[in-house]
Protein backbone atom coordinates (compact mmCIF):
# COMPACT_ATOMS: atom_id res chain seq x y z
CA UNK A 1 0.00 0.00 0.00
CA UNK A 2 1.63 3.16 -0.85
CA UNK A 3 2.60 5.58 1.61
CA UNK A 4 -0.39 8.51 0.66
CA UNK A 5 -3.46 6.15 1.00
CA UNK A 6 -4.89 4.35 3.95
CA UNK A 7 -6.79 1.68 3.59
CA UNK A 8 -10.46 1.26 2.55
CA UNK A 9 -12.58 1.54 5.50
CA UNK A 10 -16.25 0.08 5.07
CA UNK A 11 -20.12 0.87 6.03
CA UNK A 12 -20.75 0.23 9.68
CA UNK A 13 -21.88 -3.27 10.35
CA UNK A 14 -25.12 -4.37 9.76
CA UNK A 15 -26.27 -2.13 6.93
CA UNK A 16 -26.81 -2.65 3.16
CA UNK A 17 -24.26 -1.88 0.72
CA UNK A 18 -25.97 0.24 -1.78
CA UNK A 19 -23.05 0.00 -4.34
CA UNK A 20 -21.37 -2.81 -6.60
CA UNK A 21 -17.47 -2.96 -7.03
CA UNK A 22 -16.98 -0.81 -9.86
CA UNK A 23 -14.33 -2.46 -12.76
CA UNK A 24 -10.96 -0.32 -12.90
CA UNK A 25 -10.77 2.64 -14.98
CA UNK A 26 -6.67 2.43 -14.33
CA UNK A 27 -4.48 2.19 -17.72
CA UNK A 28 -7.84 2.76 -19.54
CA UNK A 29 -8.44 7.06 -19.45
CA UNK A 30 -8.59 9.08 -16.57
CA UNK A 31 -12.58 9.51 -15.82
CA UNK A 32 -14.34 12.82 -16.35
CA UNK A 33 -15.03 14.47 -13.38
CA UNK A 34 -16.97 17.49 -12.10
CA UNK A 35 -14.66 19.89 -9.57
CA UNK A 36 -16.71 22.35 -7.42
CA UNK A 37 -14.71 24.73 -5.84
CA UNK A 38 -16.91 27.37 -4.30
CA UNK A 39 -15.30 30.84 -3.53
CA UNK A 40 -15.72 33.82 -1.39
CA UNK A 41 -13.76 36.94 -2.01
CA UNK A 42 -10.87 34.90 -2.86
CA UNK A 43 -9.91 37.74 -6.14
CA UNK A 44 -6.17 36.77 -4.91
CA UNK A 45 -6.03 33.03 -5.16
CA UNK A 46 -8.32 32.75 -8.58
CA UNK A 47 -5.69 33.38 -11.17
CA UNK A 48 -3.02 30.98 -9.62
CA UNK A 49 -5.78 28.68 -9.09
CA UNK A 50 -6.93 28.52 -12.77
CA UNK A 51 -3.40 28.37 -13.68
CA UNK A 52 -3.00 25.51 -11.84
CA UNK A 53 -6.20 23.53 -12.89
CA UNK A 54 -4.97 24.59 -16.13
CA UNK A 55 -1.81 22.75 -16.16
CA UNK A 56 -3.36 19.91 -14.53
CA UNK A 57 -5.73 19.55 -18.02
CA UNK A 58 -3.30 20.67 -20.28
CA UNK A 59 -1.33 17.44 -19.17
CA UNK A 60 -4.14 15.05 -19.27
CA UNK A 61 -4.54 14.87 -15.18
CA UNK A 62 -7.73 16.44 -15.32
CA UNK A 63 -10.84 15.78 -17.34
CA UNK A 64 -14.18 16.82 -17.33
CA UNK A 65 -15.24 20.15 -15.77
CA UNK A 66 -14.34 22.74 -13.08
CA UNK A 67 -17.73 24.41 -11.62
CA UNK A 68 -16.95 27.83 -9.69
CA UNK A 69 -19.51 28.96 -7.57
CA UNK A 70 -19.19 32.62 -6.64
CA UNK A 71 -21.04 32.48 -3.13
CA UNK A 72 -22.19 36.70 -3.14
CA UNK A 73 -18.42 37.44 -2.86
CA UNK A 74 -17.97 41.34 -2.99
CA UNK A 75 -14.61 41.39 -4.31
CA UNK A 76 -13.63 40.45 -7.83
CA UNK A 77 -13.96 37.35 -7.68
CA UNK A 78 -16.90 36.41 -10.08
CA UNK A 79 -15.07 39.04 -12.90
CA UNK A 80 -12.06 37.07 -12.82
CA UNK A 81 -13.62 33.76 -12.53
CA UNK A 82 -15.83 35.24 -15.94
CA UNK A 83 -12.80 35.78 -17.22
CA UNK A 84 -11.39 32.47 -16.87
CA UNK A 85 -14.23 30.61 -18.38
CA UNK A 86 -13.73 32.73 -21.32
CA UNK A 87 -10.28 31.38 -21.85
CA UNK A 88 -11.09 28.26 -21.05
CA UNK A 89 -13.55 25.85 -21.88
CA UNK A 90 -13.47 22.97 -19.45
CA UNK A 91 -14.36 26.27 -16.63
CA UNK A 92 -17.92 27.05 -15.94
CA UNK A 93 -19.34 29.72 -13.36
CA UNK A 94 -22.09 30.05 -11.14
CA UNK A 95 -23.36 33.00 -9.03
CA UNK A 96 -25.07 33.45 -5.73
CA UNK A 97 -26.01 37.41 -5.70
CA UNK A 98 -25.83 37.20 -1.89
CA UNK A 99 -24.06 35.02 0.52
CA UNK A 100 -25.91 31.60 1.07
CA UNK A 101 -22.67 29.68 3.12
CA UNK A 102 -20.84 26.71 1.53
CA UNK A 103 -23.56 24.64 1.88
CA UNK A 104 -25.98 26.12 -0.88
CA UNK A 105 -22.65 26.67 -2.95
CA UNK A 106 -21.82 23.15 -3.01
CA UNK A 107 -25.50 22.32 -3.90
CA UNK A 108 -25.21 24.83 -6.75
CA UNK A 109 -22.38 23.08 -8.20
CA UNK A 110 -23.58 19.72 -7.61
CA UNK A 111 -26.70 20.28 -9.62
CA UNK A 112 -24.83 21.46 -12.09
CA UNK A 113 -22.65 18.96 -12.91
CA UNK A 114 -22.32 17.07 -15.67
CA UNK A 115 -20.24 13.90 -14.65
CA UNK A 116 -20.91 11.29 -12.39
CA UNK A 117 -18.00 12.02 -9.81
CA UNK A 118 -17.80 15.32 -7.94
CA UNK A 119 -15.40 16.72 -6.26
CA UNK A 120 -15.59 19.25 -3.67
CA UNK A 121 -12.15 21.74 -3.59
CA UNK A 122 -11.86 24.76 -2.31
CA UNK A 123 -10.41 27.96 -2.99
CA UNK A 124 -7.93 29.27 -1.12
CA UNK A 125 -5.09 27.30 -2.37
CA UNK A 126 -4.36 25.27 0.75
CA UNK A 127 -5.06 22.31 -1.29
CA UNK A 128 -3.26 22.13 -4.71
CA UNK A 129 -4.79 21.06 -7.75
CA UNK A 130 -2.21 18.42 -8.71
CA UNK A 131 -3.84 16.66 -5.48
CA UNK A 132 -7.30 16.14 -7.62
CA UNK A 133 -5.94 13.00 -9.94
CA UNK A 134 -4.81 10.79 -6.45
CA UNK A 135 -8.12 11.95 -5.04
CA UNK A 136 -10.08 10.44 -8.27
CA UNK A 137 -7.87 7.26 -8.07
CA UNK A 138 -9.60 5.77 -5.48
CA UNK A 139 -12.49 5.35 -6.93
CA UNK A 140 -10.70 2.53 -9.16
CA UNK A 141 -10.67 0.83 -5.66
CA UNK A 142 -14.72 0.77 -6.51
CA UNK A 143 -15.06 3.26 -3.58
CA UNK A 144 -18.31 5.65 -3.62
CA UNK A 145 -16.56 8.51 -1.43
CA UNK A 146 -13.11 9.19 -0.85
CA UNK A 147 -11.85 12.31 1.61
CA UNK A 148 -8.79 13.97 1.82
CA UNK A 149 -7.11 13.29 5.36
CA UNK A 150 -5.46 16.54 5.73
CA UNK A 151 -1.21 16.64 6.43
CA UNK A 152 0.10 19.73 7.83
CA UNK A 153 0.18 22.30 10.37
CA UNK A 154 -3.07 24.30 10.84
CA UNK A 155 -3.05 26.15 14.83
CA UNK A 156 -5.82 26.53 16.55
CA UNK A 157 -8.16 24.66 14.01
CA UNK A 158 -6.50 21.20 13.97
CA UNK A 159 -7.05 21.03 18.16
CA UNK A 160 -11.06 21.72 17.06
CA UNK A 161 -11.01 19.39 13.62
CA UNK A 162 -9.54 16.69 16.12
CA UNK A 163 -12.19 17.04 18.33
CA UNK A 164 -14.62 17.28 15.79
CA UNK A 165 -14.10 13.70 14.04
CA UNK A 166 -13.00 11.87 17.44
CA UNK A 167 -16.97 12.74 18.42
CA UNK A 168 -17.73 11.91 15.07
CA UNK A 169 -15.78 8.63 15.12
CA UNK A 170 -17.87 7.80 18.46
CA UNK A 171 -21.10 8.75 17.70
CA UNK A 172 -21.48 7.67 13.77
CA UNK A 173 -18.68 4.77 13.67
CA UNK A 174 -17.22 5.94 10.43
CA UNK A 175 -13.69 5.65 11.03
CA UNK A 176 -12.14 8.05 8.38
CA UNK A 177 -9.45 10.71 9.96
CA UNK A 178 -10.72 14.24 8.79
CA UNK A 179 -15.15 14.48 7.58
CA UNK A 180 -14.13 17.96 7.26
CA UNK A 181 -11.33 18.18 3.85
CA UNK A 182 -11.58 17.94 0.23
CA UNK A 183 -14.12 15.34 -1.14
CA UNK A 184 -14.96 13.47 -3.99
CA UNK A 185 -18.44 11.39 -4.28
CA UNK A 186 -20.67 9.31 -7.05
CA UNK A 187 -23.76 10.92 -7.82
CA UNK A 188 -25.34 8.53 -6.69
CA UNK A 189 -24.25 9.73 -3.23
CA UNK A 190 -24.71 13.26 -3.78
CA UNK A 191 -28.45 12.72 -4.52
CA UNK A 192 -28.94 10.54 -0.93
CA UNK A 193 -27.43 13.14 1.27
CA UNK A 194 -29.58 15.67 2.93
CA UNK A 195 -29.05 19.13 2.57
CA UNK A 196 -29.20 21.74 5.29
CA UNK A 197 -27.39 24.90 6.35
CA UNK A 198 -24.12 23.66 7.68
CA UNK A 199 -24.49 20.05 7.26
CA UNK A 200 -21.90 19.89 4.41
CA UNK A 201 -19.45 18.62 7.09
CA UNK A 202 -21.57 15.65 7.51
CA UNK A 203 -21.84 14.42 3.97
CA UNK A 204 -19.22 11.25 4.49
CA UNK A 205 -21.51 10.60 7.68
CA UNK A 206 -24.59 10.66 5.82
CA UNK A 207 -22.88 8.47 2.72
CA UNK A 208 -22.28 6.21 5.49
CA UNK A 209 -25.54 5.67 6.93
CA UNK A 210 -27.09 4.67 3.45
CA UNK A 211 -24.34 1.58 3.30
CA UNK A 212 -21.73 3.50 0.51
CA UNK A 213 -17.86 2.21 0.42
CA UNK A 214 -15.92 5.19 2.13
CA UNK A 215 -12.14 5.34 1.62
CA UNK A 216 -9.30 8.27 2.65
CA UNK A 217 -6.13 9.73 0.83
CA UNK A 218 -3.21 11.98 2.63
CA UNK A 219 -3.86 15.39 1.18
CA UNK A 220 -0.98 18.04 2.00
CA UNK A 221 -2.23 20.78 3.41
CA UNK A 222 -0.47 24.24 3.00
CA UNK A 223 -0.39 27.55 4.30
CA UNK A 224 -3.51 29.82 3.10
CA UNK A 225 -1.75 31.72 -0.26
CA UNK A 226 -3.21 35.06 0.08
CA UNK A 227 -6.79 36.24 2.11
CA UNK A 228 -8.34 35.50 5.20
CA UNK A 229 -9.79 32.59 6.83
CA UNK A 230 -13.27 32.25 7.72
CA UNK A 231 -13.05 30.10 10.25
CA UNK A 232 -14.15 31.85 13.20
CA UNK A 233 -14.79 30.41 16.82
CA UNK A 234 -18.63 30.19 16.89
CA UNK A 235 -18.47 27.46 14.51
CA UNK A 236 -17.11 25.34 17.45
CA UNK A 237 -20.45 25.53 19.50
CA UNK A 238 -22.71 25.09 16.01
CA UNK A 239 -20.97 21.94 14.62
CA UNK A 240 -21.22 20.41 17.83
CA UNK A 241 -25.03 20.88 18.11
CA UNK A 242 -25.17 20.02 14.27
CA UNK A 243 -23.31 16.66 15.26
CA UNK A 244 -25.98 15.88 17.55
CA UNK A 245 -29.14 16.96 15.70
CA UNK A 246 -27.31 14.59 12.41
CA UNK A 247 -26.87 12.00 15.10
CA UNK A 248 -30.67 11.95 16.54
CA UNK A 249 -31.85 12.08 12.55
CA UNK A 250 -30.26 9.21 12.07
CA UNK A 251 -31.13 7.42 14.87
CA UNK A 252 -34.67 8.19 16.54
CA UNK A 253 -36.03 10.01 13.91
CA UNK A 254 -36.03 6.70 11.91
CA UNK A 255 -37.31 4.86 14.87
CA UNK A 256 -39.32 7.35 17.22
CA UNK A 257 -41.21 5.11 18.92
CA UNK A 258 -37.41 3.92 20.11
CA UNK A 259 -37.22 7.15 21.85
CA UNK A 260 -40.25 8.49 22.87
CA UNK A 261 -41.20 4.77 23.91
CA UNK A 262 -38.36 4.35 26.09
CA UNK A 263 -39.05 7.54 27.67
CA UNK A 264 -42.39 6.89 28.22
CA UNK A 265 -41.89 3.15 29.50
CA UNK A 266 -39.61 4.99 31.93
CA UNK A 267 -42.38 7.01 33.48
CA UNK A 268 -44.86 4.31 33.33
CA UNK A 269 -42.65 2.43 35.36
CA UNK A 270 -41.63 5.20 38.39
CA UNK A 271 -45.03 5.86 38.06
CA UNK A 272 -45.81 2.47 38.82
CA UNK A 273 -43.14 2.34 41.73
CA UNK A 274 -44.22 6.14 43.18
CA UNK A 275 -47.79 4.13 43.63
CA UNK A 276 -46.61 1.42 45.82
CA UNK A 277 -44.42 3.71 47.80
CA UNK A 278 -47.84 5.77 48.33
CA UNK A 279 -49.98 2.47 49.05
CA UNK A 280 -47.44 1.20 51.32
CA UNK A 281 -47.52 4.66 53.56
CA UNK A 282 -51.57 4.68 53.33
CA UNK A 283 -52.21 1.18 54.36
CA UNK A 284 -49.19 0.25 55.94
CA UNK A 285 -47.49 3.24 57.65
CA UNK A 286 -51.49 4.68 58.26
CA UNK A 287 -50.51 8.03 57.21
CA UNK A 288 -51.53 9.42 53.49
CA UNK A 289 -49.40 11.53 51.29
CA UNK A 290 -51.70 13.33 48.80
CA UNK A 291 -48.51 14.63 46.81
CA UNK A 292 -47.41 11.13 45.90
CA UNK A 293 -50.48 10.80 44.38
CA UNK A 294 -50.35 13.64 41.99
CA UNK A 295 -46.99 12.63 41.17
CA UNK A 296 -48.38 9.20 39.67
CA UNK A 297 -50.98 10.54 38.04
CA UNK A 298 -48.44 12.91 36.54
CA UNK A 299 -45.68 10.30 35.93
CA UNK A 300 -48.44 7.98 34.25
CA UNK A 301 -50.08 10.55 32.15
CA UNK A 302 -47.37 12.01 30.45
CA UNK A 303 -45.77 8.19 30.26
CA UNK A 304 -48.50 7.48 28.13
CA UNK A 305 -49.00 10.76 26.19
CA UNK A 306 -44.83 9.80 24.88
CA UNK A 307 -46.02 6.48 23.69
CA UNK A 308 -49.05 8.27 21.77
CA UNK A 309 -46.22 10.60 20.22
CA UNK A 310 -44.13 7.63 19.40
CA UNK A 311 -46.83 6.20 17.23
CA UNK A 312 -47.73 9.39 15.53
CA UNK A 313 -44.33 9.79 14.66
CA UNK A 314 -44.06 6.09 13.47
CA UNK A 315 -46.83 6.79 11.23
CA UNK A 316 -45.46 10.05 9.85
CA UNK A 317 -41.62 8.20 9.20
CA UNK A 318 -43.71 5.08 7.26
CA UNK A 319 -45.45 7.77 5.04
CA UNK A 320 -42.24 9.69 4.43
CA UNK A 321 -40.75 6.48 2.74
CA UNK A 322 -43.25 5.39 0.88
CA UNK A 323 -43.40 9.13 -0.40
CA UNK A 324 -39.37 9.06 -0.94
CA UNK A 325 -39.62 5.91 -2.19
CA UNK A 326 -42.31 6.89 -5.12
CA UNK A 327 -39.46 10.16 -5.60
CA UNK A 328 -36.73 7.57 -6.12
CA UNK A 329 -38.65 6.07 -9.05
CA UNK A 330 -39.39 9.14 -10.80
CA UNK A 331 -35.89 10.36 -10.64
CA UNK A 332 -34.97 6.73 -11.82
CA UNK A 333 -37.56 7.21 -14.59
CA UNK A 334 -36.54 10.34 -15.50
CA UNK A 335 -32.50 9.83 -15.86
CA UNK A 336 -33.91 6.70 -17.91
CA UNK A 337 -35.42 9.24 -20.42
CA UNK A 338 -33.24 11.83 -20.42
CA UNK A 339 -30.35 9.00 -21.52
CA UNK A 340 -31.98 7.74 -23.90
CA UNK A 341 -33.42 11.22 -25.11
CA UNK A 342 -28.99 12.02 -25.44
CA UNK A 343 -29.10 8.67 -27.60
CA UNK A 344 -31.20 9.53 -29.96
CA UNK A 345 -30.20 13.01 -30.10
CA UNK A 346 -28.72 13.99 -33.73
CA UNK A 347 -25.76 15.59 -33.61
CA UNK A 348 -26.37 18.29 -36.32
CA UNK A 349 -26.91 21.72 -34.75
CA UNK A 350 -26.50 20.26 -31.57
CA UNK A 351 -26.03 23.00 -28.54
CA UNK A 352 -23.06 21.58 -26.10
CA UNK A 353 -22.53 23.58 -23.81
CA UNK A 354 -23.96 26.68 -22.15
CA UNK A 355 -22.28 29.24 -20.43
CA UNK A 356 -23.71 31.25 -17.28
């Protein structure tokens, strides 16, 4: 195994593998691949940037697309990036008038791509280009994510990323280094993962959950070029309460009778115990304790109320699938069509690309 891989780490146990071993693509061409790199007043790092990712097509490292998502930067960033597409034809760009976070930007590029493996890179040079081939590689492996496990020196932020994925590591089981680097999925991973403000930090976790083959590559990590950082403390308290909100989706949201049961069960049963205490002072003792009886009623009513909640909610998750279930078969429909619609497609006249 060479030195800058680790080795393939799998779905947790117990869950379905969504995803056949793909043949290798090794010796054969280099796949096409769409790179989103969303960017933020980053004017300074743009033209080195596209020189790079230049050099890296130019040699036949690179093919497919680069989608640049200007997320409401106020700088020059989307005139430069304009410019770039101009010159080059593998560059497309996208524009957010305002700032939506990286979360919306990666779902802009996303849905814009064109190939079946994305990868996420940003823009501030701290990650080189040249890294994007060994990042694709994997996926020869027959891997359906592979993230970048960061190498270098990065302060005050590797002490928080290292907390981060150690509570990560415990509470999901996915036992990659870094959920927060450079990735690279399937599409048919980027269309399973929820998407919510923030929660681009849990897309590996997410892949997880739904059974896909996860695997990790040493990325070098260097000093920021030119700009600022946007990393700023309060992320610390919001990615922790993020973790936990991903975690209970994925655990008692799916089975909410699970939680609301147990609860409930729990009351039920002090409840239960509270009563004999209060019999055993009233018939035993001789003396009555009219608060212990409130308390049971209390303890037993809202016992049973949670186990009414935990069937609602049952009911609600088994209409949710069947409803997500009838979307997965239109969107399976649809691609089906649109293929076959390319197929036929003459090639006369034909429009192939369009610029934004």
């Amino acid at each position: 195994m060479a030195d800058d891989q680790v080795e393939v780490k799998k779905a947790p146990e117990g869950q379905a593998r969504r995803s056949r071993r793909r043949p290798r693509t090794s010796g054969q061409h280099t796949p096409a691949v769409s790179v989103v790199i969303p960017a933020k007043d980053e004017e300074e790092n743009l033209p080195l940037l596209i020189e790079k990712l230049a050099g890296q097509f130019r040699r036949g490292r690179l093919r497919g697309e680069v989608i640049l998502v200007d997320d409401g930067s106020t700088d020059g960033t989307y005139e430069i990036a304009r410019a770039g597409s101009a010159q080059y034809r593998w560059l497309r760009v996208r524009r957010h008038g305002v700032n939506r976070g990286l979360t919306e930007a990666l779902k802009t590029g996303f849905d814009s791509a064109r190939n079946d493996i994305m990868v996420f890179w940003p823009a501030d040079l701290q990650y080189m280009p040249e890294d994007i081939p060994r990042l694709v590689a994997r996926f020869d492996d027959g891997l359906d994510v592979v993230t970048g496990w960061k190498q270098g020196r990065y302060g005050l932020k590797r002490f928080v990323s290292y907390c981060y994925n150690l509570a990560s590591r415990l509470l999901f089981g996915v036992e990659v280094h870094d959920l927060n680097s450079v990735k690279a999925f399937r599409r048919e991973v980027i269309r399973r993962i929820p998407w919510r403000k923030d929660w681009h930090r849990y897309m590996v976790v997410w892949a997880a959950d739904q059974g896909f083959r996860i695997g990790e590559v040493k990325i070098k990590l260097y000093p920021r070029y030119r700009g600022t950082s946007k990393f700023s403390m309060w992320r610390i308290p919001v990615g922790m309460l993020d973790l936990l909100a991903v975690k209970f989706q994925m655990s008692f949201l799916r089975k909410p009778l699970l939680f609301f049961g147990t609860w409930g069960m729990v009351l039920v049963i002090l409840g239960f115990l509270v009563g004999l205490v209060a019999l055993y002072l009233r018939f035993v003792e001789g003396q009555g304790f009219r608060p212990l009886l409130y308390l049971v009623m209390l303890l037993e009513t809202i016992g049973v109320m949670l186990f009414a909640i935990g069937f609602l909610a049952e009911a609600i998750v088994a209409l949710g699938d069947r409803m997500q279930s009838q979307i997965d078969l239109l969107s399976v429909n649809r691609e089906a069509r649109s293929t076959e619609s390319r197929t036929h497609r003459p090639r006369s006249g034909e429009d192939v690309s369009t610029r934004s």
